[in-house]
PDB file of N, CA and C in Angstrom:
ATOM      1  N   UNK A   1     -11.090  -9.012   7.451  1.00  0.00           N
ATOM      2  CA  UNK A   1     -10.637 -10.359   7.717  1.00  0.00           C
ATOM      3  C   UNK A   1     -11.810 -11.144   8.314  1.00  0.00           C
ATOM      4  N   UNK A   2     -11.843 -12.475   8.199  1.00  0.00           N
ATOM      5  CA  UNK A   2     -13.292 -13.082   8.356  1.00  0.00           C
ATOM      6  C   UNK A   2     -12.850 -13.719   9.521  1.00  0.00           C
ATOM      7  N   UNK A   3     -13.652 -14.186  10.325  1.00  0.00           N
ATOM      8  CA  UNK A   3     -13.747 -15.184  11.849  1.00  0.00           C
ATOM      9  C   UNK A   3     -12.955 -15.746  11.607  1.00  0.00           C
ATOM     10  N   UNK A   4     -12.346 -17.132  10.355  1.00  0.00           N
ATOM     11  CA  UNK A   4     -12.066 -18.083  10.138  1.00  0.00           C
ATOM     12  C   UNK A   4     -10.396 -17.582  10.191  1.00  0.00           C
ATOM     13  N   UNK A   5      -9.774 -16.640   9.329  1.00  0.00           N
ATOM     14  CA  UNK A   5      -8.509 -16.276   9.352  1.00  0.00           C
ATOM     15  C   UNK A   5      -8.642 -16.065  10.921  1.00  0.00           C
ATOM     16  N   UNK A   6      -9.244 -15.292  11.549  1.00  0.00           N
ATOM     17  CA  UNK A   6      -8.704 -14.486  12.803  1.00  0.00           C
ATOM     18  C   UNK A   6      -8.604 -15.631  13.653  1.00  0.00           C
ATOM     19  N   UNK A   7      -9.211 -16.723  13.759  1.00  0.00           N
ATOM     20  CA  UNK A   7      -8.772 -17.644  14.576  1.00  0.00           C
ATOM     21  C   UNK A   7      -7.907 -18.378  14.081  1.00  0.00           C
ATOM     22  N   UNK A   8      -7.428 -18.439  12.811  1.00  0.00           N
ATOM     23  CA  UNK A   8      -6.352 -19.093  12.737  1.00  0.00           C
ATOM     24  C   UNK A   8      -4.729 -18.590  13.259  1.00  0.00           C
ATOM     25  N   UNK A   9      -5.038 -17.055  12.978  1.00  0.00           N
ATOM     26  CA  UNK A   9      -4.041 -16.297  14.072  1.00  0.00           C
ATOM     27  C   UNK A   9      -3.804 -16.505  14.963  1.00  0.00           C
ATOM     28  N   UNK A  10      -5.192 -16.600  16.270  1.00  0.00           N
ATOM     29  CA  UNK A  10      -4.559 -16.430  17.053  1.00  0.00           C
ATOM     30  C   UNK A  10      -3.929 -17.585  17.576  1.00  0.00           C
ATOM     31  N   UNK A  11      -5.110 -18.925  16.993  1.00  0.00           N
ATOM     32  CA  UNK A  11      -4.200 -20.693  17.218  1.00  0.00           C
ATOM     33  C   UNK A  11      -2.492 -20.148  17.269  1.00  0.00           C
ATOM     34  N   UNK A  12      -2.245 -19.767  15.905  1.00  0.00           N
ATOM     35  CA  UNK A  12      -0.859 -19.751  15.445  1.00  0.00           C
ATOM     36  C   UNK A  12      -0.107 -18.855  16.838  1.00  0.00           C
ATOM     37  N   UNK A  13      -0.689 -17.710  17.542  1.00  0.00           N
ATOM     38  CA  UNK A  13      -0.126 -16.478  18.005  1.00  0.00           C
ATOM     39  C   UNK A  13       0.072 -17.778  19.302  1.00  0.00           C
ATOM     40  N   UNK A  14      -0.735 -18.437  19.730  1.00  0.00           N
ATOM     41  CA  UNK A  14      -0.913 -19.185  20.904  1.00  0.00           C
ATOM     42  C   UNK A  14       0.177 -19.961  20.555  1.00  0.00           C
ATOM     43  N   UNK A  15       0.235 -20.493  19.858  1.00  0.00           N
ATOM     44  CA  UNK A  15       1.370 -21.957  19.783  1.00  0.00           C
ATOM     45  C   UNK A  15       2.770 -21.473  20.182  1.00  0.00           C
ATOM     46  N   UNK A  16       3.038 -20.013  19.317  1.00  0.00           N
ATOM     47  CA  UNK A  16       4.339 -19.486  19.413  1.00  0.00           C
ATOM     48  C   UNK A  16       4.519 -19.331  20.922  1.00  0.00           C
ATOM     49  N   UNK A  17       3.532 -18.506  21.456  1.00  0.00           N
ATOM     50  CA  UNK A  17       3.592 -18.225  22.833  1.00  0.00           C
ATOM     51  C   UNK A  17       4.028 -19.251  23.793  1.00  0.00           C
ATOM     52  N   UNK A  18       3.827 -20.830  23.827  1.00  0.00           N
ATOM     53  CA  UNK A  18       3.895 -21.950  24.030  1.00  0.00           C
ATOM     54  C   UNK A  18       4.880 -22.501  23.811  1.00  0.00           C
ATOM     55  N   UNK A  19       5.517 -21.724  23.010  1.00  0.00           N
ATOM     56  CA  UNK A  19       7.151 -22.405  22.848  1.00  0.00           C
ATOM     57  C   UNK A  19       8.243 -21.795  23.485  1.00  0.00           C
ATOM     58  N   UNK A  20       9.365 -22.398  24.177  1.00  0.00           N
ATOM     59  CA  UNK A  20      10.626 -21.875  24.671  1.00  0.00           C
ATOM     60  C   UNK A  20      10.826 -20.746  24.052  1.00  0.00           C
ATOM     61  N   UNK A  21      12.036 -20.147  25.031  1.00  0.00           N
ATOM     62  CA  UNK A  21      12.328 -19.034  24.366  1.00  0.00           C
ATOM     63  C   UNK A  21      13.710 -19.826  23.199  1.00  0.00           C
ATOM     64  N   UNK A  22      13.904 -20.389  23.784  1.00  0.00           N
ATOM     65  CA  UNK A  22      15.126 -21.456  22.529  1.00  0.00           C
ATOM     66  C   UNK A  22      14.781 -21.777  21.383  1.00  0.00           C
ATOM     67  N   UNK A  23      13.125 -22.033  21.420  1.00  0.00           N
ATOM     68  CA  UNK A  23      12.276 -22.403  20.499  1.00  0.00           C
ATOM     69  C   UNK A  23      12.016 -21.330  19.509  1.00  0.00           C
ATOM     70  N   UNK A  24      11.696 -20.269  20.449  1.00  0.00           N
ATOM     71  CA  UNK A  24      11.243 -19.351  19.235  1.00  0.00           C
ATOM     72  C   UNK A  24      12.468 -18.526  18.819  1.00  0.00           C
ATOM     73  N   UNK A  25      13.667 -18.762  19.601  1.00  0.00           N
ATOM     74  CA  UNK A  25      14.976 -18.377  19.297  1.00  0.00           C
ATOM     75  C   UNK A  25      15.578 -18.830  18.161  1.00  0.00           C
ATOM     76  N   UNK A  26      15.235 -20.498  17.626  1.00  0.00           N
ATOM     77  CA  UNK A  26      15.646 -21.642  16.214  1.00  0.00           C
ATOM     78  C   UNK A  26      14.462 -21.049  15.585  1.00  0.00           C
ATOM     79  N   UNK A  27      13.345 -20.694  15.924  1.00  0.00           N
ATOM     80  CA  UNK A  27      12.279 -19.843  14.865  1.00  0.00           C
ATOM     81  C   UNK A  27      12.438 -19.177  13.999  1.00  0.00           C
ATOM     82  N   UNK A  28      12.976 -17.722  14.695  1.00  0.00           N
ATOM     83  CA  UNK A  28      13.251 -16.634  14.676  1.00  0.00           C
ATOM     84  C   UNK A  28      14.550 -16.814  13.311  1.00  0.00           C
ATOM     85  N   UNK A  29      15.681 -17.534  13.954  1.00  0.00           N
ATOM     86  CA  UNK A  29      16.732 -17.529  13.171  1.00  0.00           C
ATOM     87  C   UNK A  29      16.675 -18.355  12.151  1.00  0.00           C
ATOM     88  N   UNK A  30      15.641 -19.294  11.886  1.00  0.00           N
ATOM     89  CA  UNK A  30      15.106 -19.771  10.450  1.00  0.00           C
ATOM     90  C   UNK A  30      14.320 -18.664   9.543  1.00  0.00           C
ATOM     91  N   UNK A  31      13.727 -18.168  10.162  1.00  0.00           N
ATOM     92  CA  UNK A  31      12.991 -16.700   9.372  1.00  0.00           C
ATOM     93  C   UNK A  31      13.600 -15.651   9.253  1.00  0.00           C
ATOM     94  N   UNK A  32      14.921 -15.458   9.848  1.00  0.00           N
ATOM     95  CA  UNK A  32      15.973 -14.686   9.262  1.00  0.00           C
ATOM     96  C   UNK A  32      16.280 -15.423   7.799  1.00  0.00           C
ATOM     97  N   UNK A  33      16.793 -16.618   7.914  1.00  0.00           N
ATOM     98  CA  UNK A  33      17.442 -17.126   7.247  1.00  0.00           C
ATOM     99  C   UNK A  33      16.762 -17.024   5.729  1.00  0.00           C
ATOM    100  N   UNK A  34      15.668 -17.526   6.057  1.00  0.00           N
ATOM    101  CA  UNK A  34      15.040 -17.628   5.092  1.00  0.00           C
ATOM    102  C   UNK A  34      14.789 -16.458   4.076  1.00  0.00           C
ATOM    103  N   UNK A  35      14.581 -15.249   5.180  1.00  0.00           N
ATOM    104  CA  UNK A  35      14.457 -13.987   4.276  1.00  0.00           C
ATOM    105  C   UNK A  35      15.982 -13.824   3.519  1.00  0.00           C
ATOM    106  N   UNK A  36      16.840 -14.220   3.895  1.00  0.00           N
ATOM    107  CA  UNK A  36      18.021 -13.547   3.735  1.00  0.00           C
ATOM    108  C   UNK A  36      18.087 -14.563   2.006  1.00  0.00           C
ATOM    109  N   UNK A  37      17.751 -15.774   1.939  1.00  0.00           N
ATOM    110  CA  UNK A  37      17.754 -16.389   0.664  1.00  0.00           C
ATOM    111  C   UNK A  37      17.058 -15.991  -0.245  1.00  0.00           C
ATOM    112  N   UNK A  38      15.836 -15.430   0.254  1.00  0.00           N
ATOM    113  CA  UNK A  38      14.719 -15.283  -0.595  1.00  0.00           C
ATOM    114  C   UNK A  38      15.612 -13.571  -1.419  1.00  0.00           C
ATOM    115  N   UNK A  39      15.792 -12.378  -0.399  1.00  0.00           N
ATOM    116  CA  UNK A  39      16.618 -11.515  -0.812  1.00  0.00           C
ATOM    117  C   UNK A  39      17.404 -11.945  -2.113  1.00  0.00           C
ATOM    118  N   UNK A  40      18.440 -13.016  -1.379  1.00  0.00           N
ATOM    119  CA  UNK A  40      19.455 -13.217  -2.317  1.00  0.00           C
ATOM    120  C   UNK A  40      18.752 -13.557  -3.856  1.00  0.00           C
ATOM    121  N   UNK A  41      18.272 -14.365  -3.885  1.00  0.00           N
ATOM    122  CA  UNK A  41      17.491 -14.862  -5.119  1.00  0.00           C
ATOM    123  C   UNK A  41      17.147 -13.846  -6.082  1.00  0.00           C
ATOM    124  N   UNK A  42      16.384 -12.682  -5.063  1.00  0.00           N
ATOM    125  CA  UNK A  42      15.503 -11.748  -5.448  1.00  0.00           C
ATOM    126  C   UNK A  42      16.659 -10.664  -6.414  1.00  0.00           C
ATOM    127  N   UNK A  43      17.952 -10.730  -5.632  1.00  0.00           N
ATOM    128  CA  UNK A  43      18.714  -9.926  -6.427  1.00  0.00           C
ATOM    129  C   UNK A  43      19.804 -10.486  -7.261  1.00  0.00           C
ATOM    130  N   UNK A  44      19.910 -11.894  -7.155  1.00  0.00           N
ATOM    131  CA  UNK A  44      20.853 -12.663  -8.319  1.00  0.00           C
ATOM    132  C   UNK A  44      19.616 -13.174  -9.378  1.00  0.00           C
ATOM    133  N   UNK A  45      18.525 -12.853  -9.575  1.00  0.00           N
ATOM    134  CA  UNK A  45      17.487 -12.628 -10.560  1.00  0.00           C
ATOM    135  C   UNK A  45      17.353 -11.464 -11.419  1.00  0.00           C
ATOM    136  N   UNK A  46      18.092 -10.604 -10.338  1.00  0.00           N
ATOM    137  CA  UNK A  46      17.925  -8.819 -11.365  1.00  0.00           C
ATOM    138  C   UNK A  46      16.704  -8.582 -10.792  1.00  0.00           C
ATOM    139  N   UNK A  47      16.148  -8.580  -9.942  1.00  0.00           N
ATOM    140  CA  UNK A  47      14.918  -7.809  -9.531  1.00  0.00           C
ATOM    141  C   UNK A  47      15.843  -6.441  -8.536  1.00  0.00           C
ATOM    142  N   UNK A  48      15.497  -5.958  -8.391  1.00  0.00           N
ATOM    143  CA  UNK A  48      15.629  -4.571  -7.186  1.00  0.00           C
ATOM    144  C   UNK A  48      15.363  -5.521  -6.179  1.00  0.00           C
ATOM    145  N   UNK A  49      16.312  -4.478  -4.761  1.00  0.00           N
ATOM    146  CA  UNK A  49      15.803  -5.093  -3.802  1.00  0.00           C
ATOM    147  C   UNK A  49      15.030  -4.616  -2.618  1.00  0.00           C
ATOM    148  N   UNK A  50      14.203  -5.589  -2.168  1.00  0.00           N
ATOM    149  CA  UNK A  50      13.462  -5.352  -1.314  1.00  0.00           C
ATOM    150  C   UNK A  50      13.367  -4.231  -0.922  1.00  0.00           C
ATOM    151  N   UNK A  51      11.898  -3.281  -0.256  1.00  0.00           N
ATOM    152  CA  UNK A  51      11.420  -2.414   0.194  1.00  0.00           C
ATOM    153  C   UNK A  51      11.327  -2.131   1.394  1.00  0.00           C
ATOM    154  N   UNK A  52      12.086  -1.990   2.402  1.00  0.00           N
ATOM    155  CA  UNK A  52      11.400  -1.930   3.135  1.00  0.00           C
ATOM    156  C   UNK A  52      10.129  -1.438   4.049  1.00  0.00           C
ATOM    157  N   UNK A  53       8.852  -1.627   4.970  1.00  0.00           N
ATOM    158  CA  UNK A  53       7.977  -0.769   5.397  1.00  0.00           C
ATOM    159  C   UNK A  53       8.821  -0.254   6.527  1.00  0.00           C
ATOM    160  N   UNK A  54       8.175   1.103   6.378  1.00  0.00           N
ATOM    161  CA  UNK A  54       8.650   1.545   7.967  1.00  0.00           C
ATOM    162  C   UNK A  54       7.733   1.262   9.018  1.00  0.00           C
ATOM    163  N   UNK A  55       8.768   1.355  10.407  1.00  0.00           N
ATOM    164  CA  UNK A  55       7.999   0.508  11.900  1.00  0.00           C
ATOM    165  C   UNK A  55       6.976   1.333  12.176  1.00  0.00           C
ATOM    166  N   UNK A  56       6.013   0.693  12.260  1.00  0.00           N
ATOM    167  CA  UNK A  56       4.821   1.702  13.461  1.00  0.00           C
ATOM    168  C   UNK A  56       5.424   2.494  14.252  1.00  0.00           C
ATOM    169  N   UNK A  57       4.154   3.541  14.442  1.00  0.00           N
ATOM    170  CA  UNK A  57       4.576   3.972  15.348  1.00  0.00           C
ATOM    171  C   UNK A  57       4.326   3.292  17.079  1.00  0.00           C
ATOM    172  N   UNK A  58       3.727   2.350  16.843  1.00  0.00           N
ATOM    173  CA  UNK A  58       4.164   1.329  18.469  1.00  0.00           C
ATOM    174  C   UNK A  58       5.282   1.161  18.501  1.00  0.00           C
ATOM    175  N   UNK A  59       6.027   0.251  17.569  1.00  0.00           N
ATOM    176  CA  UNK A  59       6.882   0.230  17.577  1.00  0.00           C
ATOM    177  C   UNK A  59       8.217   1.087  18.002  1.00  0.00           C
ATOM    178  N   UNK A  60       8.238   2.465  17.482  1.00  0.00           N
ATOM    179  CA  UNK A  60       9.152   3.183  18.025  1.00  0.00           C
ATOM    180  C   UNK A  60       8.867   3.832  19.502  1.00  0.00           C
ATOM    181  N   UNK A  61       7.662   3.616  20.173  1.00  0.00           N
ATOM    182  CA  UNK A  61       7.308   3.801  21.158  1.00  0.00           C
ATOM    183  C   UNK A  61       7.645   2.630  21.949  1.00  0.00           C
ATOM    184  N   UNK A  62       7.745   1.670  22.125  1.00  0.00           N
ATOM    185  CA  UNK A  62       8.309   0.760  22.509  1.00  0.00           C
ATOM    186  C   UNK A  62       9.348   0.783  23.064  1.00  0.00           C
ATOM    187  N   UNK A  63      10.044   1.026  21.546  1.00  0.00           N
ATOM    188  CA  UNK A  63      11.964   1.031  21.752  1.00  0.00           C
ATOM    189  C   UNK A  63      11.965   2.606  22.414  1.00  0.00           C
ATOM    190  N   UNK A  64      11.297   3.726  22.550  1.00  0.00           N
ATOM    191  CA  UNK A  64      11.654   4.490  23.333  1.00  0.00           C
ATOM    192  C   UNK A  64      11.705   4.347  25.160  1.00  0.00           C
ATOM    193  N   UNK A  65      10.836   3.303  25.117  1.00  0.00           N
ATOM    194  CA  UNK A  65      10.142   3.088  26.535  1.00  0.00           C
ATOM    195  C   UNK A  65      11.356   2.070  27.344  1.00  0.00           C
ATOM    196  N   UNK A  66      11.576   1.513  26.651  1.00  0.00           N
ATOM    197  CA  UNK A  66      12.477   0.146  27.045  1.00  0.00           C
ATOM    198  C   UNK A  66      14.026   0.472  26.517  1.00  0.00           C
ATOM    199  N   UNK A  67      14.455   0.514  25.200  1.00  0.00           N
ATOM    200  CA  UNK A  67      15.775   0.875  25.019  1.00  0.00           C
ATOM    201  C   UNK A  67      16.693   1.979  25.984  1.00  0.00           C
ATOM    202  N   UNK A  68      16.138   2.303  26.286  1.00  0.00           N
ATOM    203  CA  UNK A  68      17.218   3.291  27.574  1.00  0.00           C
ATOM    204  C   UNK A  68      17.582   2.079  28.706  1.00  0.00           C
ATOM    205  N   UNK A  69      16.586   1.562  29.264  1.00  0.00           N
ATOM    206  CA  UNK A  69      16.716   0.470  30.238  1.00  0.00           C
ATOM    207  C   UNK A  69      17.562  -0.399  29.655  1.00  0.00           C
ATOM    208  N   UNK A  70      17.566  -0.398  28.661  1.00  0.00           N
ATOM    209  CA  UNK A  70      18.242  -1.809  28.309  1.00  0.00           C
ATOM    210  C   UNK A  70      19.943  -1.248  27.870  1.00  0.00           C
ATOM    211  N   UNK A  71      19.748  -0.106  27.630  1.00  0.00           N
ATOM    212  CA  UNK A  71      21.035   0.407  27.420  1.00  0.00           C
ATOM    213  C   UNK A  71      22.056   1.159  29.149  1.00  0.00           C
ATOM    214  N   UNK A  72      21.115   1.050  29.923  1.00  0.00           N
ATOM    215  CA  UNK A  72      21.246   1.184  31.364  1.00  0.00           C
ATOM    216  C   UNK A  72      22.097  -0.421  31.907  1.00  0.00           C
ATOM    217  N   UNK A  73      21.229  -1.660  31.564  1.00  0.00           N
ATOM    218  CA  UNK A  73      21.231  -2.694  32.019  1.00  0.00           C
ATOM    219  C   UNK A  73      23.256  -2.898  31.902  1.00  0.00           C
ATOM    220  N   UNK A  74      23.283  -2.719  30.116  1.00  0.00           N
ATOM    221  CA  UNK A  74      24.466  -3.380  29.448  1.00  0.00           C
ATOM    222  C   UNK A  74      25.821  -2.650  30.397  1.00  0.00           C
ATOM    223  N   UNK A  75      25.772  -1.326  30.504  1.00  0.00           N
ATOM    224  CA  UNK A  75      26.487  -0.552  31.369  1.00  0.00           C
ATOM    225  C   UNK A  75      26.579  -1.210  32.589  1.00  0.00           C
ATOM    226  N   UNK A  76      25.583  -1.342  33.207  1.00  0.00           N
ATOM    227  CA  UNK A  76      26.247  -1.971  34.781  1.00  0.00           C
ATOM    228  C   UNK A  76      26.640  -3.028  34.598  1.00  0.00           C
ATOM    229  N   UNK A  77      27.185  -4.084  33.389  1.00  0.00           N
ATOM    230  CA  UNK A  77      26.998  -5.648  33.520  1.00  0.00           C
ATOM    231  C   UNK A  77      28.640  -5.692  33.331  1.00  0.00           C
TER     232      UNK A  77
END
């Protein structure tokens, strides 16, 4: 990846960061949305559907680190 992409990342990574969590909450649920049309399309076209990748492994390290806590939290509430 060249200088020019990588700073356009991180502009982009910065802006998000900069926004509410409400903000990136109407984000978030437009980029659901959106995938969920694009899907649809993808399979009222006759294509197969989508692939998914599997999560890093950060990722499941993550949810090991934190999902107990958070499944701790819901219990006492």
């Amino acid at each position: 990846m060249d200088a020019e992409k990588i700073a356009l990342q991180e502009d982009q990574s910065r802006a998000i960061r900069e926004l509410s969590l409400e903000e990136r909450g109407r984000l978030l649920v437009s980029a659901c949305r959106t995938a969920a049309r694009i899907e649809r399309g993808r399979l009222a076209s006759g294509l197969s559907p989508s692939q998914r990748a599997p999560w890093p492994d950060s990722t499941w390290a993550l949810l090991k680190k934190y999902a107990p806590n958070g499944q701790q939290r819901q219990a006492d509430e």
